[in-house]
PDB file of N, CA and C in Angstrom:
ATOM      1  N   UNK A   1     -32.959  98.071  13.121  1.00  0.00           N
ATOM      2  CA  UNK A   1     -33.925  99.140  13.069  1.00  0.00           C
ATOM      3  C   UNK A   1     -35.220  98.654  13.687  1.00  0.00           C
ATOM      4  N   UNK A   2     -35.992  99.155  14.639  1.00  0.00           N
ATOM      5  CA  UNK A   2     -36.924  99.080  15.654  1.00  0.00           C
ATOM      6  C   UNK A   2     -37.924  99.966  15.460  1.00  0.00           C
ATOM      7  N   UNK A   3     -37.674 101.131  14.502  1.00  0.00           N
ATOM      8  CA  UNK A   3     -38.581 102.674  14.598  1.00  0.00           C
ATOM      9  C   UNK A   3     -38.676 103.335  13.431  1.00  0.00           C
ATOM     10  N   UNK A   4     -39.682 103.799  13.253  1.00  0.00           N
ATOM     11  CA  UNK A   4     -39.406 104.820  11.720  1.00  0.00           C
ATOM     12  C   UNK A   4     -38.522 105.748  12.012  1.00  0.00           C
ATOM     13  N   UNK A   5     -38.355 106.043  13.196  1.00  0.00           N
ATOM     14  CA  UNK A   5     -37.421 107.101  13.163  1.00  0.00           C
ATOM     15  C   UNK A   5     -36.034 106.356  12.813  1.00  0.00           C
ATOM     16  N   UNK A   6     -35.781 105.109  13.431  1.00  0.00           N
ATOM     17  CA  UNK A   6     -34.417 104.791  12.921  1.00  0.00           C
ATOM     18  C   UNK A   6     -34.324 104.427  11.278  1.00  0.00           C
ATOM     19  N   UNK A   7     -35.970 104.194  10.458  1.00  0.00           N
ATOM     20  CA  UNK A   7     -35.651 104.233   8.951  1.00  0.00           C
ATOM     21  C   UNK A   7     -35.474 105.411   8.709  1.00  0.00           C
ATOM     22  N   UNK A   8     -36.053 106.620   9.004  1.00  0.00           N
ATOM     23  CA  UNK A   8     -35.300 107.919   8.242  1.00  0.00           C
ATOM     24  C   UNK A   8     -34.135 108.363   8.593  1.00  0.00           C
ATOM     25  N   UNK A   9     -33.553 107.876   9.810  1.00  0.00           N
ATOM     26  CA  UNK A   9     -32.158 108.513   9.956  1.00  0.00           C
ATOM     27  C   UNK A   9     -31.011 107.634   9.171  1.00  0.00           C
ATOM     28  N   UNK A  10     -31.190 106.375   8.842  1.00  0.00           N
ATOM     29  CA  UNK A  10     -30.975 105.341   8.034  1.00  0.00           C
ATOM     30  C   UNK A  10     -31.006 105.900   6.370  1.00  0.00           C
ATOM     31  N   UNK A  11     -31.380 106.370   6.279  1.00  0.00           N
ATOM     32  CA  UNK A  11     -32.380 106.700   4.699  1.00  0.00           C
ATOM     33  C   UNK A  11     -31.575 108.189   4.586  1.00  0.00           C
ATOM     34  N   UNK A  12     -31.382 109.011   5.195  1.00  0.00           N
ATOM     35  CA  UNK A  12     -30.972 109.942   5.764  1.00  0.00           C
ATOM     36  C   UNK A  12     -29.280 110.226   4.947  1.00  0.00           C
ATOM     37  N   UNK A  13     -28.958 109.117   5.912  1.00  0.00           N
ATOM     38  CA  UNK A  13     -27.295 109.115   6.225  1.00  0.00           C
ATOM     39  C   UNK A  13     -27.000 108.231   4.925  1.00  0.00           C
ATOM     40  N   UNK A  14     -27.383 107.218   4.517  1.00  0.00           N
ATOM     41  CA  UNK A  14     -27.121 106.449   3.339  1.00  0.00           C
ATOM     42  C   UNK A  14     -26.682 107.140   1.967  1.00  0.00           C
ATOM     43  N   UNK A  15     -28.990 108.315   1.985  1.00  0.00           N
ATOM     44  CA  UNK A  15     -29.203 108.270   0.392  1.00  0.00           C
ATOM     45  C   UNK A  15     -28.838 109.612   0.442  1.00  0.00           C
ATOM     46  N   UNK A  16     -28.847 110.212   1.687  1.00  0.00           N
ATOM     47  CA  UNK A  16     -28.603 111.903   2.037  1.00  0.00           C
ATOM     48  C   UNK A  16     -29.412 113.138   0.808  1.00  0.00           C
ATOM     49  N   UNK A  17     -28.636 113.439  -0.008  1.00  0.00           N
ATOM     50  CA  UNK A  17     -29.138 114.711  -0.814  1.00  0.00           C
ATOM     51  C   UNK A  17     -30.376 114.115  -1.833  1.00  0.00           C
ATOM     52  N   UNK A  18     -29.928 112.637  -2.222  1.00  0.00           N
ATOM     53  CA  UNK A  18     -30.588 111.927  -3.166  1.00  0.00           C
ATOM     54  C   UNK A  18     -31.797 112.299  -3.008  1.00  0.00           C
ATOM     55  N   UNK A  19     -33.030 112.172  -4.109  1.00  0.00           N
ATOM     56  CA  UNK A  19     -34.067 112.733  -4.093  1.00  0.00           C
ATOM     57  C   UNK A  19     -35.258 111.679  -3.640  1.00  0.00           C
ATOM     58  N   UNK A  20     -35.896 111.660  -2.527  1.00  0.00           N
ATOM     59  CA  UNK A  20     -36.566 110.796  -2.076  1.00  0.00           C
ATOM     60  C   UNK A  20     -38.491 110.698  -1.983  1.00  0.00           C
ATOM     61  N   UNK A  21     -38.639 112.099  -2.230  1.00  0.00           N
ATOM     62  CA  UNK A  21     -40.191 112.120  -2.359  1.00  0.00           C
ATOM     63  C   UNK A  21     -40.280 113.552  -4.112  1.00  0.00           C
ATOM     64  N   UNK A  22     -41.613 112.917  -4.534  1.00  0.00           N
ATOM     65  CA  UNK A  22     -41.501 113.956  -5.768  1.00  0.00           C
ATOM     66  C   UNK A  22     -42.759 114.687  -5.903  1.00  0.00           C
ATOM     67  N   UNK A  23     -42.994 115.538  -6.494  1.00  0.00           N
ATOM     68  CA  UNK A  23     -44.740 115.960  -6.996  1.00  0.00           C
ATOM     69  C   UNK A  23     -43.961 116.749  -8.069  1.00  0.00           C
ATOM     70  N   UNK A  24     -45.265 117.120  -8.836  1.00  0.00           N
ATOM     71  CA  UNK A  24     -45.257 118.133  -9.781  1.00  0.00           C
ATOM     72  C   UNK A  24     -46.862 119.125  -9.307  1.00  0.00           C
ATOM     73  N   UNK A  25     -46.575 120.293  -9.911  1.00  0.00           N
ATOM     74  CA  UNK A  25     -47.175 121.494  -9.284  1.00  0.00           C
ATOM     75  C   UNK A  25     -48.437 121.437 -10.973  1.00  0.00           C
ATOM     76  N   UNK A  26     -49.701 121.720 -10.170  1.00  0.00           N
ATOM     77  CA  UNK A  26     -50.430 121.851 -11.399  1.00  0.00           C
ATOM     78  C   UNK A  26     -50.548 123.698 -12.148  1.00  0.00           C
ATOM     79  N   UNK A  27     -50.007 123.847 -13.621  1.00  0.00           N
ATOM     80  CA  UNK A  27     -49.333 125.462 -13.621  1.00  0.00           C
ATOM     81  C   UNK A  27     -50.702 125.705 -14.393  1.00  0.00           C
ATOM     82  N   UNK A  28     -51.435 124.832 -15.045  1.00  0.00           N
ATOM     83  CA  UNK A  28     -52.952 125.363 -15.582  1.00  0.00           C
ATOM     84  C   UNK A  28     -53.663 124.399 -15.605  1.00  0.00           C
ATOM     85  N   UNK A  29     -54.860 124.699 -15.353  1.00  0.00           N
ATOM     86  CA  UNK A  29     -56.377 123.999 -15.793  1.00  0.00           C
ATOM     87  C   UNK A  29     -57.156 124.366 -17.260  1.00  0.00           C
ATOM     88  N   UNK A  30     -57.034 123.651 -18.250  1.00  0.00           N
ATOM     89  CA  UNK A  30     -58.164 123.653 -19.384  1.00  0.00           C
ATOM     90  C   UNK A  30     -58.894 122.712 -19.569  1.00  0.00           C
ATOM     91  N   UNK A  31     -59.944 123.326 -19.530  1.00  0.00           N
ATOM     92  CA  UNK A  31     -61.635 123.294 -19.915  1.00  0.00           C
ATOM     93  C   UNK A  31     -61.647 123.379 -20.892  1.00  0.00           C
ATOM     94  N   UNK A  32     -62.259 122.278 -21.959  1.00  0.00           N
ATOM     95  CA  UNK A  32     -62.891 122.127 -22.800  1.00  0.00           C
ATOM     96  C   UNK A  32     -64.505 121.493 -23.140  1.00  0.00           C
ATOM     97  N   UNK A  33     -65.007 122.450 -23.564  1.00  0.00           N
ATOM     98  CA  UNK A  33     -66.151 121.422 -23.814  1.00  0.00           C
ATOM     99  C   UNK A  33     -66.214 120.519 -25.691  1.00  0.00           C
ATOM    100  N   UNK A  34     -66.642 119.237 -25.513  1.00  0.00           N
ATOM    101  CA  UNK A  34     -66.701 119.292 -26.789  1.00  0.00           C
ATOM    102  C   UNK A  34     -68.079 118.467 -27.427  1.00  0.00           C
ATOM    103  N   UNK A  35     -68.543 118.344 -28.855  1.00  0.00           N
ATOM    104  CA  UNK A  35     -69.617 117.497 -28.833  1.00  0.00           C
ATOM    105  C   UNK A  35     -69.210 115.943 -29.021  1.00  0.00           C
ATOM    106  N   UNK A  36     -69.766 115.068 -28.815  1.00  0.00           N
ATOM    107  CA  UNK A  36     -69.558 113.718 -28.349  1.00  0.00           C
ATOM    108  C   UNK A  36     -70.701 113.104 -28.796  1.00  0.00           C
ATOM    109  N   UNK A  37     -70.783 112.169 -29.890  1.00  0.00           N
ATOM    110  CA  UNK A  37     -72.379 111.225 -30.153  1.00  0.00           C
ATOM    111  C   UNK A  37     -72.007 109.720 -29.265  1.00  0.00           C
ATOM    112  N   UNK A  38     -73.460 109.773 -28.730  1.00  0.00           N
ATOM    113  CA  UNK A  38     -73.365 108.592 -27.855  1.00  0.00           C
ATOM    114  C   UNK A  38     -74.567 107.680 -28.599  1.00  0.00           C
ATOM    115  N   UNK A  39     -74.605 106.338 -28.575  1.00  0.00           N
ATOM    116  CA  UNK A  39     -75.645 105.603 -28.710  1.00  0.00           C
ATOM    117  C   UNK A  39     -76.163 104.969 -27.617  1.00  0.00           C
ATOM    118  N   UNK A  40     -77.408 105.378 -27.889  1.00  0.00           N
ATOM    119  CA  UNK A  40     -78.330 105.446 -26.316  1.00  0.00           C
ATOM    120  C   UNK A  40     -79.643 104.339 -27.183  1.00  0.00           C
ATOM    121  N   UNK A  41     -79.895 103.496 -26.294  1.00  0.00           N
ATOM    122  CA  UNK A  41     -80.837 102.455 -26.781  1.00  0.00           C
ATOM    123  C   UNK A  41     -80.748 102.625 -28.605  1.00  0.00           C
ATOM    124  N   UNK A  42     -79.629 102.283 -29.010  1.00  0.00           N
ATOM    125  CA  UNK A  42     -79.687 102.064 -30.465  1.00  0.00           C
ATOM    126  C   UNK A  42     -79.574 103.328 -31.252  1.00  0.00           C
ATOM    127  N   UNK A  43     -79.841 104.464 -30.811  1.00  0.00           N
ATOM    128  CA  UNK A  43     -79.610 105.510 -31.197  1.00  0.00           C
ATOM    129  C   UNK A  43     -78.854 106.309 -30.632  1.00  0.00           C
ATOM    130  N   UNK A  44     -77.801 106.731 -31.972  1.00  0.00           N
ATOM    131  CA  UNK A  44     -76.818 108.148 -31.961  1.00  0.00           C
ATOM    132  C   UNK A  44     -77.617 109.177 -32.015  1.00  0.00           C
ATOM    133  N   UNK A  45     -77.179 109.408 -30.210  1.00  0.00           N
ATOM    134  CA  UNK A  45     -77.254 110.509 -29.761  1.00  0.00           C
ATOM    135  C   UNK A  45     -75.972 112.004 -29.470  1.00  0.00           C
ATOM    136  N   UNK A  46     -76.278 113.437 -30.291  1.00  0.00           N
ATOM    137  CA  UNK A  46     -74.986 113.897 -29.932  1.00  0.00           C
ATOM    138  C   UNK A  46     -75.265 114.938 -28.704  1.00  0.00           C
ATOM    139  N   UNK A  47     -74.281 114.852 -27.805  1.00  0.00           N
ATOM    140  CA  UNK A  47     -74.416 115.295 -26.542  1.00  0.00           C
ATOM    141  C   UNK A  47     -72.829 116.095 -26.043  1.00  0.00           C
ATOM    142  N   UNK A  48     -72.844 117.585 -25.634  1.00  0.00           N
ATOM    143  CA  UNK A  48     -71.663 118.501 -25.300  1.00  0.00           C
ATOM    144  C   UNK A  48     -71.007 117.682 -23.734  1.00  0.00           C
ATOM    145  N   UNK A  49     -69.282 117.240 -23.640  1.00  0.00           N
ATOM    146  CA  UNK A  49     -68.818 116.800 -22.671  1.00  0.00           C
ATOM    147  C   UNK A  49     -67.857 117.771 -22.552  1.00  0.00           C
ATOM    148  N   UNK A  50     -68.022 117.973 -21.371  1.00  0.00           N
ATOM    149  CA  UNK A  50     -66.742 118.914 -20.801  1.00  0.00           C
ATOM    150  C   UNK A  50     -65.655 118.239 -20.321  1.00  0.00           C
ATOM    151  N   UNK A  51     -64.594 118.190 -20.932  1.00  0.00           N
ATOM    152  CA  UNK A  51     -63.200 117.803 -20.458  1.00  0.00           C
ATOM    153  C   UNK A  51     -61.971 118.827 -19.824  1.00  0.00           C
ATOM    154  N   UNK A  52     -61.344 118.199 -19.143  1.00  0.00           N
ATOM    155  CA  UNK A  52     -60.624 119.008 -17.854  1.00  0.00           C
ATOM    156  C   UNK A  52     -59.219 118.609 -17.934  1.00  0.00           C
ATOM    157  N   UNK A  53     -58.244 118.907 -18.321  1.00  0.00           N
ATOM    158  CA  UNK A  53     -56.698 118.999 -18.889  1.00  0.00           C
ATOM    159  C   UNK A  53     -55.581 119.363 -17.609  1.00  0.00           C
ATOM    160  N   UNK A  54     -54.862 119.471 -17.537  1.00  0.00           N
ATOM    161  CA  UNK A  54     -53.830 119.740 -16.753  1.00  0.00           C
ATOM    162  C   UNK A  54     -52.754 120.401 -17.155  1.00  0.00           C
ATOM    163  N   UNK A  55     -52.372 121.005 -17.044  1.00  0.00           N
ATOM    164  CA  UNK A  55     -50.731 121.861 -17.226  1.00  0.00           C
ATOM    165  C   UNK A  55     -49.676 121.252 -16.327  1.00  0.00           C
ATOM    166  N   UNK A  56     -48.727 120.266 -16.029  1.00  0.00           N
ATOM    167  CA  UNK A  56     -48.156 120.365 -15.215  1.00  0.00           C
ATOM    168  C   UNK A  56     -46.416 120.752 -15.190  1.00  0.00           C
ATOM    169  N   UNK A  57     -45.729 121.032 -13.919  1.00  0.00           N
ATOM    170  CA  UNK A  57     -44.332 121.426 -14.005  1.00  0.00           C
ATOM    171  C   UNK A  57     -43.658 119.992 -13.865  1.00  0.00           C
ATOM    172  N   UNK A  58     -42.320 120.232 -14.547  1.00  0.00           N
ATOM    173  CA  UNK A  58     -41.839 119.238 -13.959  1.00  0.00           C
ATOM    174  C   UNK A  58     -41.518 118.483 -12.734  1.00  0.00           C
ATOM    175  N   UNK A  59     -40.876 117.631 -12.297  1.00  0.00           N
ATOM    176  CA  UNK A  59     -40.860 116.752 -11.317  1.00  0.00           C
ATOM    177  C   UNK A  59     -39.906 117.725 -10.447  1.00  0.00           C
ATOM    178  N   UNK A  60     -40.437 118.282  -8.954  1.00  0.00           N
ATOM    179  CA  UNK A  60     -39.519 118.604  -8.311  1.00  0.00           C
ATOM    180  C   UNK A  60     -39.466 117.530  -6.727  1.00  0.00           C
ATOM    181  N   UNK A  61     -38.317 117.474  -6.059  1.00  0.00           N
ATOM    182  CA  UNK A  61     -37.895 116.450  -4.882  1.00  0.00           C
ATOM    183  C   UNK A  61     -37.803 117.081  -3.538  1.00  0.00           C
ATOM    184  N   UNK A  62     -38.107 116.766  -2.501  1.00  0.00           N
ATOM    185  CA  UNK A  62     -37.355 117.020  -1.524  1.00  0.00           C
ATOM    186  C   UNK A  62     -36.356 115.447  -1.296  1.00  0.00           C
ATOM    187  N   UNK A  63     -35.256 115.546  -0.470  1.00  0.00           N
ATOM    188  CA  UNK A  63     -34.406 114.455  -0.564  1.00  0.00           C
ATOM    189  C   UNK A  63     -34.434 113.686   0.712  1.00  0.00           C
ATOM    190  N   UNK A  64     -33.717 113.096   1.189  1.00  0.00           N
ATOM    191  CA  UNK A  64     -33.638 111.901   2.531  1.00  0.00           C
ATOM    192  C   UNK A  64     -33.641 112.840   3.629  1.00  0.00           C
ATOM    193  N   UNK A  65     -32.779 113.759   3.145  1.00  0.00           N
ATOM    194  CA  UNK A  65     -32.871 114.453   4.728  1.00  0.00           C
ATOM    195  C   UNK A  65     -33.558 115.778   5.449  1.00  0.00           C
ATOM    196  N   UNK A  66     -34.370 116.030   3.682  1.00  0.00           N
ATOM    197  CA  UNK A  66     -35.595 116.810   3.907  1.00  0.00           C
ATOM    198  C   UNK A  66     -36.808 116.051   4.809  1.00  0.00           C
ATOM    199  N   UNK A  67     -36.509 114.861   4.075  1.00  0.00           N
ATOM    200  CA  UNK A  67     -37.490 113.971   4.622  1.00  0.00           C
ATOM    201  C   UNK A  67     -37.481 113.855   6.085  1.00  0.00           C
ATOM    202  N   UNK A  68     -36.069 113.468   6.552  1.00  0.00           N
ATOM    203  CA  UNK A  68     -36.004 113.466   7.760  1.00  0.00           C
ATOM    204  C   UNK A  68     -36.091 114.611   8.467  1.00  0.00           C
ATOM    205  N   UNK A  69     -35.782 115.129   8.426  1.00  0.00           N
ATOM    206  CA  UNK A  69     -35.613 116.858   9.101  1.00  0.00           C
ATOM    207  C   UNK A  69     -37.390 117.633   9.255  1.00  0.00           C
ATOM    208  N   UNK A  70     -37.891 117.310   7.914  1.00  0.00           N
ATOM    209  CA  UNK A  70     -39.747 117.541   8.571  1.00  0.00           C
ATOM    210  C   UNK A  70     -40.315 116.717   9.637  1.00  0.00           C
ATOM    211  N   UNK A  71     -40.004 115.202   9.529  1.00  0.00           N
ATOM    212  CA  UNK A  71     -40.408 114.093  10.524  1.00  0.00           C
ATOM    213  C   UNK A  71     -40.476 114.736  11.676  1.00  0.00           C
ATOM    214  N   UNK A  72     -39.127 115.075  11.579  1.00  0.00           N
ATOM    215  CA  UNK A  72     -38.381 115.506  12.949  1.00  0.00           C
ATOM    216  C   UNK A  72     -39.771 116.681  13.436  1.00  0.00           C
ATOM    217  N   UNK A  73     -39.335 117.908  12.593  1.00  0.00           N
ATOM    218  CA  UNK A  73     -40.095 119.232  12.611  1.00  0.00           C
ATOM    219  C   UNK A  73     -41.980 118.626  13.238  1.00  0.00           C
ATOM    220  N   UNK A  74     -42.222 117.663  12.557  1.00  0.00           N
ATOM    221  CA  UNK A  74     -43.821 117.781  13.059  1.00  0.00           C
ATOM    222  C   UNK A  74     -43.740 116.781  14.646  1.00  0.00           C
ATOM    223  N   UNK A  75     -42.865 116.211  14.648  1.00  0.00           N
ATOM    224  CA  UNK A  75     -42.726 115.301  15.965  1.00  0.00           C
ATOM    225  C   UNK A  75     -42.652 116.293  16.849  1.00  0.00           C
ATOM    226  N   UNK A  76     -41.579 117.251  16.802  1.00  0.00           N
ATOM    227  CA  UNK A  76     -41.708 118.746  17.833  1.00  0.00           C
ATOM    228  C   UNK A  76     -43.254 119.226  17.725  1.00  0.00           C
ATOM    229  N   UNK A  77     -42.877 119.649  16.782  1.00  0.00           N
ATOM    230  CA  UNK A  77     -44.941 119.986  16.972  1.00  0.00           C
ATOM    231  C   UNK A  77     -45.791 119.495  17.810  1.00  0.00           C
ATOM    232  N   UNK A  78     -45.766 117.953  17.620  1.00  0.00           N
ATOM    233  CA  UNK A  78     -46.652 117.235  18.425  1.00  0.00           C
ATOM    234  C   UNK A  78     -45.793 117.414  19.434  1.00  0.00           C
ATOM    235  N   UNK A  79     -45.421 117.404  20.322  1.00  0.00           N
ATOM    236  CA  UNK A  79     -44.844 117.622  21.429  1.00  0.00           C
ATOM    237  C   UNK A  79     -45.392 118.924  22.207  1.00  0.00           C
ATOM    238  N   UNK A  80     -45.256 120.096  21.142  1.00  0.00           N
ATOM    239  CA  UNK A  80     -45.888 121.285  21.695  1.00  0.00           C
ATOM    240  C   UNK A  80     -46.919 121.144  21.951  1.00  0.00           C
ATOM    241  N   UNK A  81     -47.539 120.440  21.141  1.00  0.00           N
ATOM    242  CA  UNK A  81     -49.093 120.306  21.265  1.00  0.00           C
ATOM    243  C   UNK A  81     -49.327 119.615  22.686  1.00  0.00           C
ATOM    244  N   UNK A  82     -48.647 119.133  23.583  1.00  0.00           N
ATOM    245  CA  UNK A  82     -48.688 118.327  24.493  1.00  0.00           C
ATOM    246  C   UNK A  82     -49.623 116.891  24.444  1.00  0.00           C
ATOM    247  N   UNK A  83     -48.981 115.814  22.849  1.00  0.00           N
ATOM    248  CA  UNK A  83     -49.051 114.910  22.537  1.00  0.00           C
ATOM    249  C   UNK A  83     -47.614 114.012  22.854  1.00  0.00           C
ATOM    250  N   UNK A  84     -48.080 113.250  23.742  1.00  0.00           N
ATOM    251  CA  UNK A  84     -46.432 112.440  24.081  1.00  0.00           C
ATOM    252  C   UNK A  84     -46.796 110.698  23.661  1.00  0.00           C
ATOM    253  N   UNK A  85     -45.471 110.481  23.948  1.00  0.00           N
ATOM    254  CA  UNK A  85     -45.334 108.303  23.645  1.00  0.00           C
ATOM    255  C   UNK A  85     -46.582 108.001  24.551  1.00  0.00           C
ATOM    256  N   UNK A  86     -47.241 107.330  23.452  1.00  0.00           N
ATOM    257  CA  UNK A  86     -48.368 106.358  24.058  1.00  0.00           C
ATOM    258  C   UNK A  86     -49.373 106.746  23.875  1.00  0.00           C
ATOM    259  N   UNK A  87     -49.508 108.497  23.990  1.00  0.00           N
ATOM    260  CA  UNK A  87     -50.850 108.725  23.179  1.00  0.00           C
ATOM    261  C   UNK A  87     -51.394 108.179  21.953  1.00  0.00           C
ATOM    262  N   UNK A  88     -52.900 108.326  21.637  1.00  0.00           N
ATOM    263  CA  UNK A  88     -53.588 107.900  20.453  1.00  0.00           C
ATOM    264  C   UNK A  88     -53.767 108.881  19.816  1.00  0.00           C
ATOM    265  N   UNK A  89     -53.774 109.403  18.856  1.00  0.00           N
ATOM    266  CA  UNK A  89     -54.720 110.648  18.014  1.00  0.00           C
ATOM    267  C   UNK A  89     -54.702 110.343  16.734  1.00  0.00           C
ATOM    268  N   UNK A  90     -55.693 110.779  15.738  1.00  0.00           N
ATOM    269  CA  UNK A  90     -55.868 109.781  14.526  1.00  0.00           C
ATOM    270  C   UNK A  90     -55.855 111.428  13.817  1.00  0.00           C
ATOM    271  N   UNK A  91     -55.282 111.367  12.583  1.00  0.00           N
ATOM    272  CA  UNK A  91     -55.249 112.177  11.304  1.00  0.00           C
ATOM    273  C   UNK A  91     -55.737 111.875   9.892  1.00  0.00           C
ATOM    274  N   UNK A  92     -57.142 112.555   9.624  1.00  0.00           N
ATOM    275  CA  UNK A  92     -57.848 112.266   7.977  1.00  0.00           C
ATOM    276  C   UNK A  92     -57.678 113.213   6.874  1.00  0.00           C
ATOM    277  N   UNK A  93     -56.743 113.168   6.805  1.00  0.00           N
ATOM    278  CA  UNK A  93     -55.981 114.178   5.513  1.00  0.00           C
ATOM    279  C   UNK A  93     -56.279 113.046   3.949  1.00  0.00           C
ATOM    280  N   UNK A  94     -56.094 114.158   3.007  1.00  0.00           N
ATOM    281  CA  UNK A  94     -55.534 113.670   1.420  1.00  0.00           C
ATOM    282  C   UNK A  94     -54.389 113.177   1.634  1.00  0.00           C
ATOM    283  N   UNK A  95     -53.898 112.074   0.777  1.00  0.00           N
ATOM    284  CA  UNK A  95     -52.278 111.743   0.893  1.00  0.00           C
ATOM    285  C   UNK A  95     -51.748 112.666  -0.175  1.00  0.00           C
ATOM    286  N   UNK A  96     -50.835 112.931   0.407  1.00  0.00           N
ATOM    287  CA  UNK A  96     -49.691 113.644  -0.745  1.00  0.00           C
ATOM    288  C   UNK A  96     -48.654 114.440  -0.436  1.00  0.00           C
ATOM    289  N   UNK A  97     -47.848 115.025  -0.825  1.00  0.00           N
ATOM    290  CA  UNK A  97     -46.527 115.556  -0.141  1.00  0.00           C
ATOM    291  C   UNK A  97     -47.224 116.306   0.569  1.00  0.00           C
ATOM    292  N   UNK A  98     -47.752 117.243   0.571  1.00  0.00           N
ATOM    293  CA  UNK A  98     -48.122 118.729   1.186  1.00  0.00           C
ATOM    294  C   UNK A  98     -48.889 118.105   2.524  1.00  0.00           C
ATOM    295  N   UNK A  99     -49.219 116.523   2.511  1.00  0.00           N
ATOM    296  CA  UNK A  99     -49.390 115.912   4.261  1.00  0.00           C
ATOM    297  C   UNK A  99     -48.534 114.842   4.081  1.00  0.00           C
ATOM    298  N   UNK A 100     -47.588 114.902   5.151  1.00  0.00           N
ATOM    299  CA  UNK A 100     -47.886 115.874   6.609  1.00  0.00           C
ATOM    300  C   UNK A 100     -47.242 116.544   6.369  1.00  0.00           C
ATOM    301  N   UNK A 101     -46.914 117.344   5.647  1.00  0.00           N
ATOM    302  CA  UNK A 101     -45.168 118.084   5.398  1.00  0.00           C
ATOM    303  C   UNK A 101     -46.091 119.609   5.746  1.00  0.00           C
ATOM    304  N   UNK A 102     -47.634 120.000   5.442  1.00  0.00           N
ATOM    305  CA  UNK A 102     -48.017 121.198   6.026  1.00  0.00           C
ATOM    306  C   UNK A 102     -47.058 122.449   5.345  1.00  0.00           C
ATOM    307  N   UNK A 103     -46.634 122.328   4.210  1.00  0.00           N
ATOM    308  CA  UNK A 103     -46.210 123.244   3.023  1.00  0.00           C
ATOM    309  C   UNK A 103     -44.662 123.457   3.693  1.00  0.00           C
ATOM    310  N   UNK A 104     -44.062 122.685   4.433  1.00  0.00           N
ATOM    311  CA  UNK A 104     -42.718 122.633   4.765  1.00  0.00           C
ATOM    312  C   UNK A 104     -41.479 122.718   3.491  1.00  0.00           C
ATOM    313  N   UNK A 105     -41.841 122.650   2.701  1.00  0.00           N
ATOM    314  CA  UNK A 105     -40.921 122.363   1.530  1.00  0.00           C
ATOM    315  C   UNK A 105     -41.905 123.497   0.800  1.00  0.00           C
ATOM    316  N   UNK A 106     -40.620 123.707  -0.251  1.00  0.00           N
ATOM    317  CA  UNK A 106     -40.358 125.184  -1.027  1.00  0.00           C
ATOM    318  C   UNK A 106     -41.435 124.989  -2.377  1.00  0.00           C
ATOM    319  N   UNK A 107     -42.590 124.749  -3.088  1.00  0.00           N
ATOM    320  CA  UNK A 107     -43.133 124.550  -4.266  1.00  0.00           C
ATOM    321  C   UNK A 107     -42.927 125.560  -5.090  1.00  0.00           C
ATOM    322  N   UNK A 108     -42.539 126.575  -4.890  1.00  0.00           N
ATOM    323  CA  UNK A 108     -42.365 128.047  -5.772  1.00  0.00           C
ATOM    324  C   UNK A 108     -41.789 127.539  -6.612  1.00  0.00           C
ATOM    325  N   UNK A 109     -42.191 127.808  -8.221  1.00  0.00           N
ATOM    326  CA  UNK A 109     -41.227 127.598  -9.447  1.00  0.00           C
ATOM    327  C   UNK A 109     -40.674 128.222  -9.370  1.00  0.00           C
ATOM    328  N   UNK A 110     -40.380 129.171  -8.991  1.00  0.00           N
ATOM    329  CA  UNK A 110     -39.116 130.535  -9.494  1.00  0.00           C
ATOM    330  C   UNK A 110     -38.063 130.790  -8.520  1.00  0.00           C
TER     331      UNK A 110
END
């Protein structure tokens, strides 16, 4: 193996359906505020903190050859874009499934 492309077609054909990348979907946000005593130079002080909770779904996957098959999908892209071998171009995204995958995969609970 010489290429990422030859690790996902590798990864692909091996682990195939197996589940290879994961997230969970956030299904609510709660806000709470609550009171909180702090000691501030020797004195308890009580002071309101707002805390921020999560709801989340369980763990869903795309698998090896989802994986591979988007690779694929944004490599065409770049191509359309008339980005070829040897060009430079730099990308400052968040990490996380939804880059580079660009909502390629299904998140709908239902």
């Amino acid at each position: 193996m010489n290429t990422i492309a030859d690790i996902l077609q590798y990864a692909a054909r091996v682990h195939g359906d197996k589940p290879a990348m994961g997230w969970r979907d956030v299904l609510e946000v709660v806000e709470e505020e609550k009171e909180v005593i702090k000691t501030i130079d020797g004195k308890e002080t009580k002071t309101m903190k707002k805390w921020k909770y999560f709801r989340l779904s369980g763990y869903k996957y795309i698998n090896y050859i989802e994986v591979r098959n988007n690779a694929i999908d944004i490599a065409k892209g770049l191509l359309e874009l008339g980005i070829n071998r040897g060009d430079i171009f730099n990308v400052y995204a968040a990490t996380g499934l939804e880059f580079p995958y660009f909502g390629l995969h299904n998140t709908d609970p239902t």
